[in-house]
N, C-alpha and C. Protein backbone atom coordinates (compact mmCIF):
# COMPACT_ATOMS: atom_id res chain seq x y z
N UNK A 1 -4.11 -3.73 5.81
CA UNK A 1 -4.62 -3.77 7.17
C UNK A 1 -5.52 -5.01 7.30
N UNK A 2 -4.95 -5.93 8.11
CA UNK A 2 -5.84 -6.74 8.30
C UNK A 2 -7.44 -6.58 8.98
N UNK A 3 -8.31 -7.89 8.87
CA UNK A 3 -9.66 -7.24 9.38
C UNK A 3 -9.57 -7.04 10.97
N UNK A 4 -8.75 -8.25 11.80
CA UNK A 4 -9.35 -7.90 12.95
C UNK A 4 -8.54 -6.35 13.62
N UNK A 5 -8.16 -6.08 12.96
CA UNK A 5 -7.33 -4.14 13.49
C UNK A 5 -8.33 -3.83 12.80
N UNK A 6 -9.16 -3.66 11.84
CA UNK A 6 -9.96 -2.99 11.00
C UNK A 6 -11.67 -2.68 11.99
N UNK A 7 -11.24 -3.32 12.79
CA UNK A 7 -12.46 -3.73 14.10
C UNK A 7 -12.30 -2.96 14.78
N UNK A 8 -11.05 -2.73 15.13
CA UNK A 8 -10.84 -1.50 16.11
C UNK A 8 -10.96 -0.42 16.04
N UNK A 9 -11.25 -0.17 14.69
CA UNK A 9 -11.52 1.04 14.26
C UNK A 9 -13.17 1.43 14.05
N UNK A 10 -14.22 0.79 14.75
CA UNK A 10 -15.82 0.88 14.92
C UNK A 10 -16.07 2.34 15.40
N UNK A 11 -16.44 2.86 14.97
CA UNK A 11 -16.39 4.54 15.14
C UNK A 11 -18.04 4.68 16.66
N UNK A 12 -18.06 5.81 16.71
CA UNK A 12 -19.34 5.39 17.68
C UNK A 12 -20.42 5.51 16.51
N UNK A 13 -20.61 6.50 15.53
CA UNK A 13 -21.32 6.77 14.39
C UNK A 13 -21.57 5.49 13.66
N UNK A 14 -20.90 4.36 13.87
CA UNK A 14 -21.19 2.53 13.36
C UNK A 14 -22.48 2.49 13.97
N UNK A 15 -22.75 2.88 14.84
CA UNK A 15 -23.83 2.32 15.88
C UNK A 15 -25.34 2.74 14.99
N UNK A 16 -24.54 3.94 13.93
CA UNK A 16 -26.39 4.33 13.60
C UNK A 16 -26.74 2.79 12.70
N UNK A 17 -25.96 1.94 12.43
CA UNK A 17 -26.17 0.96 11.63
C UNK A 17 -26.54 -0.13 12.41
N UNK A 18 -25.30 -0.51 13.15
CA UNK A 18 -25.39 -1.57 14.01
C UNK A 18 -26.28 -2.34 15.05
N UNK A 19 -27.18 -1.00 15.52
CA UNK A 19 -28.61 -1.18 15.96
C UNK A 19 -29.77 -1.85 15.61
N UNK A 20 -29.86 -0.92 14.02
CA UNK A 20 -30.77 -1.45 13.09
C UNK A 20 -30.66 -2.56 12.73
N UNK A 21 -29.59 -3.24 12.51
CA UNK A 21 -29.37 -4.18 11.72
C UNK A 21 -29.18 -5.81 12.65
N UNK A 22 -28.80 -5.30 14.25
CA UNK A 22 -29.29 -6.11 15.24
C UNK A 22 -30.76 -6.47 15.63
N UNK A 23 -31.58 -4.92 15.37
CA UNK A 23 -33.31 -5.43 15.59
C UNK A 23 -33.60 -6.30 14.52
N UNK A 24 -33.24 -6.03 13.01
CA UNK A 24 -33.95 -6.79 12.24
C UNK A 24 -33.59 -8.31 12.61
N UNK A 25 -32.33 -8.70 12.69
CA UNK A 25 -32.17 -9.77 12.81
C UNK A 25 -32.72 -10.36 14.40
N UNK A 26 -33.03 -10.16 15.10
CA UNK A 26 -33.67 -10.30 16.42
C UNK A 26 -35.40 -10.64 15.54
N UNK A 27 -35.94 -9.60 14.79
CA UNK A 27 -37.27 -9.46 14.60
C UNK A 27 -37.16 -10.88 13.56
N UNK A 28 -36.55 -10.79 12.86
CA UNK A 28 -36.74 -12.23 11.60
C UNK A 28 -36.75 -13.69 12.15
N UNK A 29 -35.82 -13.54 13.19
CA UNK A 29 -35.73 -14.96 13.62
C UNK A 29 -36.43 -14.86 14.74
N UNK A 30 -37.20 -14.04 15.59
CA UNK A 30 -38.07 -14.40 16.26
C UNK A 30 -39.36 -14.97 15.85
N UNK A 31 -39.49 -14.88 14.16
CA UNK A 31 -40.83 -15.64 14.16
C UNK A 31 -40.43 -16.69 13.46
N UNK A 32 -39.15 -17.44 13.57
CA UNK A 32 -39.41 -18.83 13.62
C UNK A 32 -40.24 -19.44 14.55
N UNK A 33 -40.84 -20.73 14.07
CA UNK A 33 -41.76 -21.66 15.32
C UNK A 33 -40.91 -22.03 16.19
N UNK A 34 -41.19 -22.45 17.28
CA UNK A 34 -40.54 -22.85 18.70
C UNK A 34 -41.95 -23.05 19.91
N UNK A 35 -40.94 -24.41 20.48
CA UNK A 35 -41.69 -25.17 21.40
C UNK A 35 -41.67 -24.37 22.83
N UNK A 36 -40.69 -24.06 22.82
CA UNK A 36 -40.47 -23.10 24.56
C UNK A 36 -39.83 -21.98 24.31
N UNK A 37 -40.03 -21.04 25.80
CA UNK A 37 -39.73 -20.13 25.76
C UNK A 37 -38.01 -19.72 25.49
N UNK A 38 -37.21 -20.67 25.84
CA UNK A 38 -35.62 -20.50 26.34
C UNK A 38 -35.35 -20.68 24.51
N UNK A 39 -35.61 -21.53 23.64
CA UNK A 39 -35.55 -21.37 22.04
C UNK A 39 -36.06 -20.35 21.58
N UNK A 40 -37.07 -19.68 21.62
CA UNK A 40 -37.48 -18.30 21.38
C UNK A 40 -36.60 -17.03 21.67
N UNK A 41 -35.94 -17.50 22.64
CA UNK A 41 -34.88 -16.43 23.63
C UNK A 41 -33.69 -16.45 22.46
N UNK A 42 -33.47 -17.99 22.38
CA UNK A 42 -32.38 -18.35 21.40
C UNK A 42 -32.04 -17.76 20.13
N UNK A 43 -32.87 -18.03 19.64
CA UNK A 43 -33.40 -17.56 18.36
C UNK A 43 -33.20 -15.81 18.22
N UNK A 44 -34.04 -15.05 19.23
CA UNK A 44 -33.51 -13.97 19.13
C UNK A 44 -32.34 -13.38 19.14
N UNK A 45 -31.05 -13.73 20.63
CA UNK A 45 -30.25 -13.19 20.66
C UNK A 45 -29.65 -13.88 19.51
N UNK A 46 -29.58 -14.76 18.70
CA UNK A 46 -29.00 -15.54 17.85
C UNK A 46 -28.99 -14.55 16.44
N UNK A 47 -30.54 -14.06 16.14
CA UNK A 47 -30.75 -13.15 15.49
C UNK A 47 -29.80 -11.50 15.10
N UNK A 48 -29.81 -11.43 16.60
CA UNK A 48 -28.83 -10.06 17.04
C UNK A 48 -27.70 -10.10 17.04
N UNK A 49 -26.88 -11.45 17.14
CA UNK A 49 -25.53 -11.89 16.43
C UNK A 49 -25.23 -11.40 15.19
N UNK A 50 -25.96 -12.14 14.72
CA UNK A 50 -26.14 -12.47 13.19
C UNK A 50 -26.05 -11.10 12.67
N UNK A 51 -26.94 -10.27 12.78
CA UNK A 51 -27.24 -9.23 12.85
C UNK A 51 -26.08 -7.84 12.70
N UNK A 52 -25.57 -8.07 14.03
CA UNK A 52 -24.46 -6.98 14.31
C UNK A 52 -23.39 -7.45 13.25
N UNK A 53 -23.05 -8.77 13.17
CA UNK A 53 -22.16 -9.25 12.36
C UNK A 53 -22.37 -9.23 10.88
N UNK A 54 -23.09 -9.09 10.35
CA UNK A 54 -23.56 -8.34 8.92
C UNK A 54 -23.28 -7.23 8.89
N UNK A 55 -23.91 -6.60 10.43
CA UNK A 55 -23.42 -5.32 9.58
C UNK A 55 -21.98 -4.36 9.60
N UNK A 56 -21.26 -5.38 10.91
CA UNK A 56 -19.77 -4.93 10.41
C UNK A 56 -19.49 -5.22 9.19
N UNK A 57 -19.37 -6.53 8.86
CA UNK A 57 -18.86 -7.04 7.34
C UNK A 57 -19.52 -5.96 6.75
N UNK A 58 -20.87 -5.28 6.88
CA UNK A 58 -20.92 -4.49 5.64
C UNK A 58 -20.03 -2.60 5.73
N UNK A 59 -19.65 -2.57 6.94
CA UNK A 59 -19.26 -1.27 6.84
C UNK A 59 -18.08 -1.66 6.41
N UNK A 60 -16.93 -2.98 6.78
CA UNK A 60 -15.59 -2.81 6.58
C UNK A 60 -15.82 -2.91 5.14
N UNK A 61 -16.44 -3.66 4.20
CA UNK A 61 -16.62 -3.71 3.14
C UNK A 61 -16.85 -2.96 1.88
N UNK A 62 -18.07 -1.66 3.13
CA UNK A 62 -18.04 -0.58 2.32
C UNK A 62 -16.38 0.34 2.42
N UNK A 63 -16.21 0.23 3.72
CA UNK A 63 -14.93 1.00 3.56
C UNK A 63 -13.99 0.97 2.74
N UNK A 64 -13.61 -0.82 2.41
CA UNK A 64 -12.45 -1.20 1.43
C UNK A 64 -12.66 -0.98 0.19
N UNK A 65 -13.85 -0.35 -0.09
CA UNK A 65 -14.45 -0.13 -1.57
C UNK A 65 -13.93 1.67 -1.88
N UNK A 66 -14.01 1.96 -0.59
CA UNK A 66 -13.59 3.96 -0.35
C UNK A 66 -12.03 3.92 -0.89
């Protein structure tokens, strides 16, 4: 099974992860330094990317290990 079908399969129960793992990354890269407000903005949702996207890779990952 390839990964991107493996996506489609995000259960709603992903979410107890996917949350968490969006704040942290929101919270870490918000305290990089920054000159203005719209890079600060950046930085966060950038964070929450990052974020959600870890922690798919880590559920499909755990899965392929099941």
């Amino acid at each position: 099974m390839s990964f991107l079908t493996q996506l489609s399969s995000i259960s709603s129960g992903d979410l107890i992860l996917l949350v968490p793992m969006a704040l942290v990354g929101m919270i870490l890269t918000s305290e990089l330094p920054s000159h203005t407000r719209a890079a600060h903005y950046s930085f966060e949702i950038g964070g929450a990317v990052v974020g959600v996207i870890g922690a798919i890779l880590l559920l499909h990952g755990l899965a392929a290990l099941f």
